[in-house]
C-alpha atoms as a PDB file:
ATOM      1  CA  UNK A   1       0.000   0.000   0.000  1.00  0.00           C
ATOM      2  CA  UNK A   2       1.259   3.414  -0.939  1.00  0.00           C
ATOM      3  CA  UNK A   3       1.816   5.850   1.814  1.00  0.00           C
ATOM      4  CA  UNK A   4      -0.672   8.279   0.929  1.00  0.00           C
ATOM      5  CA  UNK A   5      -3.135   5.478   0.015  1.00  0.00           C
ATOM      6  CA  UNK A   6      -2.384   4.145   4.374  1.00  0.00           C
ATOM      7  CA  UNK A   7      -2.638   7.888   5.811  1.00  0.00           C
ATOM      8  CA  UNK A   8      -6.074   7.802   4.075  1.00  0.00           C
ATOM      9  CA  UNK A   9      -7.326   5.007   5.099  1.00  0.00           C
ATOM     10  CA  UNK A  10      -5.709   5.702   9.069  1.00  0.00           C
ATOM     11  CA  UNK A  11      -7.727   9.050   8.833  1.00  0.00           C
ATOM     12  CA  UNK A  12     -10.847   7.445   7.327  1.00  0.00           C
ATOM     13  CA  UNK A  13     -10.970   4.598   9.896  1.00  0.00           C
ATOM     14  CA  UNK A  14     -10.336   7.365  12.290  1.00  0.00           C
ATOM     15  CA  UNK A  15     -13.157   9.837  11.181  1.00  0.00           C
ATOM     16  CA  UNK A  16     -15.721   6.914  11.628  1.00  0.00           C
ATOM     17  CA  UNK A  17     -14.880   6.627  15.398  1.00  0.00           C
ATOM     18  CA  UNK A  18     -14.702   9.947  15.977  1.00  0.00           C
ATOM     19  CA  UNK A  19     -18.372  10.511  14.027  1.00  0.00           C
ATOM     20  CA  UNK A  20     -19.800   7.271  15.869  1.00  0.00           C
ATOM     21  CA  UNK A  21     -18.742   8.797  19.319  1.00  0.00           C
ATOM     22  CA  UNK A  22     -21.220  11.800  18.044  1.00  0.00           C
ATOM     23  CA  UNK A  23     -23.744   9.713  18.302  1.00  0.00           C
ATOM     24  CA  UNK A  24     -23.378   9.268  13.808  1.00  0.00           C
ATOM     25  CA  UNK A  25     -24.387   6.374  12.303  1.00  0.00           C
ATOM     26  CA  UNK A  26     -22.272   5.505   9.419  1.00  0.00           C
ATOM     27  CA  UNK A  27     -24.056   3.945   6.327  1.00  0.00           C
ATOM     28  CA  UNK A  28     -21.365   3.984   3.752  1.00  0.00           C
ATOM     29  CA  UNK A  29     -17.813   4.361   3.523  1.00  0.00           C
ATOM     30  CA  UNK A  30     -15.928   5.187  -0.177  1.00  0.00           C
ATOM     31  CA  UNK A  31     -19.411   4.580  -2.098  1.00  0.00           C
ATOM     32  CA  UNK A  32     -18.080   5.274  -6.211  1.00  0.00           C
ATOM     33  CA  UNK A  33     -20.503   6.576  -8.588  1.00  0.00           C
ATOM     34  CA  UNK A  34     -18.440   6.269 -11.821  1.00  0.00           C
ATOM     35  CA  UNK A  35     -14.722   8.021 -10.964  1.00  0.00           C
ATOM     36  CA  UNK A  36     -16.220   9.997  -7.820  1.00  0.00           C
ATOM     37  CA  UNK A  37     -15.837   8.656  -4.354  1.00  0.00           C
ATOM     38  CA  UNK A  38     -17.997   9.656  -1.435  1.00  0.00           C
ATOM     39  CA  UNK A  39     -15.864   9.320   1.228  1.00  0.00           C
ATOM     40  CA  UNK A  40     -18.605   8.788   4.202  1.00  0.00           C
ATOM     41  CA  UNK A  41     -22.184   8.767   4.227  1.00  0.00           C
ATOM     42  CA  UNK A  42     -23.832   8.847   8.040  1.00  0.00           C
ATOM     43  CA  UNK A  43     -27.246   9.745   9.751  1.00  0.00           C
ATOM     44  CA  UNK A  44     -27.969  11.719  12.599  1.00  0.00           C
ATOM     45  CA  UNK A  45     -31.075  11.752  14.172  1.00  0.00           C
ATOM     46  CA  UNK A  46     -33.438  12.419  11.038  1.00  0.00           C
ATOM     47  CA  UNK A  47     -30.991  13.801   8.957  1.00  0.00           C
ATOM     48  CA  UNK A  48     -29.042  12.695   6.512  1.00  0.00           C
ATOM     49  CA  UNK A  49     -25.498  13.916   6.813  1.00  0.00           C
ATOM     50  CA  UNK A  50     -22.586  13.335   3.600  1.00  0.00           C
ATOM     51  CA  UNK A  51     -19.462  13.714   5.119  1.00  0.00           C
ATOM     52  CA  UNK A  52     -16.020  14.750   3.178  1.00  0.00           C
ATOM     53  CA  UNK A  53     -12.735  14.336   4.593  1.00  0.00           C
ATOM     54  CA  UNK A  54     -10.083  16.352   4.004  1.00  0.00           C
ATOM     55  CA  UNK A  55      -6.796  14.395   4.910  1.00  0.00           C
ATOM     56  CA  UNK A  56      -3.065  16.310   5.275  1.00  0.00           C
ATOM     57  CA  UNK A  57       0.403  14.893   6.589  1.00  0.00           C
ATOM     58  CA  UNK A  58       1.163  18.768   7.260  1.00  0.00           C
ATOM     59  CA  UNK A  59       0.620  22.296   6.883  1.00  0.00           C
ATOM     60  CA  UNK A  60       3.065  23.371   4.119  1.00  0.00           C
ATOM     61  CA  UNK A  61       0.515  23.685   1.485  1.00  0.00           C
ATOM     62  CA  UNK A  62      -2.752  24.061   3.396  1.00  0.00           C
ATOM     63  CA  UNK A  63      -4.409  22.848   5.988  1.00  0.00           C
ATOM     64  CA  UNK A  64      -7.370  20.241   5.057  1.00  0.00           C
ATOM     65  CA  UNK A  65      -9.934  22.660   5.777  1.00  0.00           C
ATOM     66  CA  UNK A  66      -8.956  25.158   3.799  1.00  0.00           C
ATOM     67  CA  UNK A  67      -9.029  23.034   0.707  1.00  0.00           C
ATOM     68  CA  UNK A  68     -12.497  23.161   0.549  1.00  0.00           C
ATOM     69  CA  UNK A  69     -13.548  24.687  -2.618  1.00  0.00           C
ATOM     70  CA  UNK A  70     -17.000  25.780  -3.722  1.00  0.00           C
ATOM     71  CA  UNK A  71     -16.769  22.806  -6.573  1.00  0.00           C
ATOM     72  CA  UNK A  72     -16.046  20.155  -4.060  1.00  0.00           C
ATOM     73  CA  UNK A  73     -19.072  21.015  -2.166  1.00  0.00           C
ATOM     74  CA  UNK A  74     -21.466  20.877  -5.261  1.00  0.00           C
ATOM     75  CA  UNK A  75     -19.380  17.502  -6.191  1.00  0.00           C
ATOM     76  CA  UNK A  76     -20.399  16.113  -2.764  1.00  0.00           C
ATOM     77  CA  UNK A  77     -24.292  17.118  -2.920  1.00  0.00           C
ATOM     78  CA  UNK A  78     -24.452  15.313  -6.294  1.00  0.00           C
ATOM     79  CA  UNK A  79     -22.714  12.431  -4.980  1.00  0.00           C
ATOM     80  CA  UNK A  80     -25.245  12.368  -1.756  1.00  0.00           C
ATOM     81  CA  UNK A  81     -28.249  12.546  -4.221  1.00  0.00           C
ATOM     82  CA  UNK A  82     -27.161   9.923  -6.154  1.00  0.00           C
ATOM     83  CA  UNK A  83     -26.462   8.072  -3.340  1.00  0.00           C
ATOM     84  CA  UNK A  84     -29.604   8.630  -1.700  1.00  0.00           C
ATOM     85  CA  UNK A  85     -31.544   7.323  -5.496  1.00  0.00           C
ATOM     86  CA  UNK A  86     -29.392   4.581  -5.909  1.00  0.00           C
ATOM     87  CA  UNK A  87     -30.388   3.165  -2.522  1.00  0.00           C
ATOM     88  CA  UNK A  88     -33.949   4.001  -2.553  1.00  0.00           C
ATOM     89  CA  UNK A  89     -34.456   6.233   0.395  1.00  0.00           C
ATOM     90  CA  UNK A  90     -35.331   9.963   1.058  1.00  0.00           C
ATOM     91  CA  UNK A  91     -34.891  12.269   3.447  1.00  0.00           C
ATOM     92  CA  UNK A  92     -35.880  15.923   4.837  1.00  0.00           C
ATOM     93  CA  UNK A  93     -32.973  17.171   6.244  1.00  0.00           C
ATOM     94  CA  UNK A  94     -29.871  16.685   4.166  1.00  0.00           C
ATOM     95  CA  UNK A  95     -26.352  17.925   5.764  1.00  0.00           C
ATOM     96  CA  UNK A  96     -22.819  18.341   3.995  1.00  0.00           C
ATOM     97  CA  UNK A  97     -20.084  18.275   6.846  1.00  0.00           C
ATOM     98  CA  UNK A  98     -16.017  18.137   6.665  1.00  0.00           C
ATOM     99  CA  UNK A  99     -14.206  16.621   8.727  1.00  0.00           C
ATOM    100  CA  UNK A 100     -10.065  17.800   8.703  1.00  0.00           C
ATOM    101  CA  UNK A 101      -8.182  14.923   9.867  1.00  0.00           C
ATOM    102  CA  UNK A 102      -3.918  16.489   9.667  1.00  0.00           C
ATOM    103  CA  UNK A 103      -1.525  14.112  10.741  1.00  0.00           C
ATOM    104  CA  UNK A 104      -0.056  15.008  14.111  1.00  0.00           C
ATOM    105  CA  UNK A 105       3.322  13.268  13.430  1.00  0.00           C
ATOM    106  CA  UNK A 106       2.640  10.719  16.241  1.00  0.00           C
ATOM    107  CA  UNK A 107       0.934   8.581  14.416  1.00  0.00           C
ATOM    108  CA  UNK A 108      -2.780   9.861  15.441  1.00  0.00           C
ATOM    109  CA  UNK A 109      -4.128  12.903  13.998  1.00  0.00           C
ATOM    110  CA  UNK A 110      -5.962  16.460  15.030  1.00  0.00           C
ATOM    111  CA  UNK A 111      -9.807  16.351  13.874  1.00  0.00           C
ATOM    112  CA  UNK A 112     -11.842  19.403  12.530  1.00  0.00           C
ATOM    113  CA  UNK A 113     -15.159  18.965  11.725  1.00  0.00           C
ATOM    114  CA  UNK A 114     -17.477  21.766   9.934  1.00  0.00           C
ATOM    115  CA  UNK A 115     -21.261  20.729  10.117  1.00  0.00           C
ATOM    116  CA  UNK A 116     -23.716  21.946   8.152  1.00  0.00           C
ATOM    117  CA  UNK A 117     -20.974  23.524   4.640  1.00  0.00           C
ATOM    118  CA  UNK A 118     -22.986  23.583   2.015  1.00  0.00           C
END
């Protein structure tokens, strides 16, 4: 496994506990609708809630939340509808959160998470 390819999965695995411990339930993890991955798709309560993550070994360039662009946020409520169609369910409330996972060089990792983006 390539480096990059193990920090994501380390932060993904660690973004589900963290979300669980907020009382989320997670319903999908790296769903693909054609080349698009939906990194995590969760519930809370009565809302539906599509979760990006936003993964960094370090600050040099940026720090994972401030990577979010306004095209990454349209990508992700397309990917939750389709998502939510392809599974055959509906809901009233739909959420887009981020969750910043950067790498805290001790092999764990500092969590940010934005509810409610977009």
């Amino acid at each position: 496994m390539l480096v990059k390819e193990a920090l994501a999965e380390a932060a993904s695995r660690k973004a589900v506990e963290y979300l669980k411990d907020r009382r989320l339930r997670i319903l999908d993890r790296n769903w693909r609708s054609g080349s698009d991955i939906l990194p995590l798709v969760a519930v809370e309560r009565h809302t539906f809630v599509v979760v990006d993550l936003r993964v960094h070994a370090g600050t040099r360039h940026a720090t994972p939340l401030e990577t979010i662009s306004a095209d990454r946020r349209q990508l992700m409520r397309r990917l939750g509808a389709s998502w939510m169609s392809a599974h055959g369910v509906r809901f009233d409330q739909i959420r887009i959160d981020v969750v910043g996972l950067l790498q805290d060089g001790q092999g764990g990792f500092t969590i940010e998470h934005i509810r409610a983006v977009g």
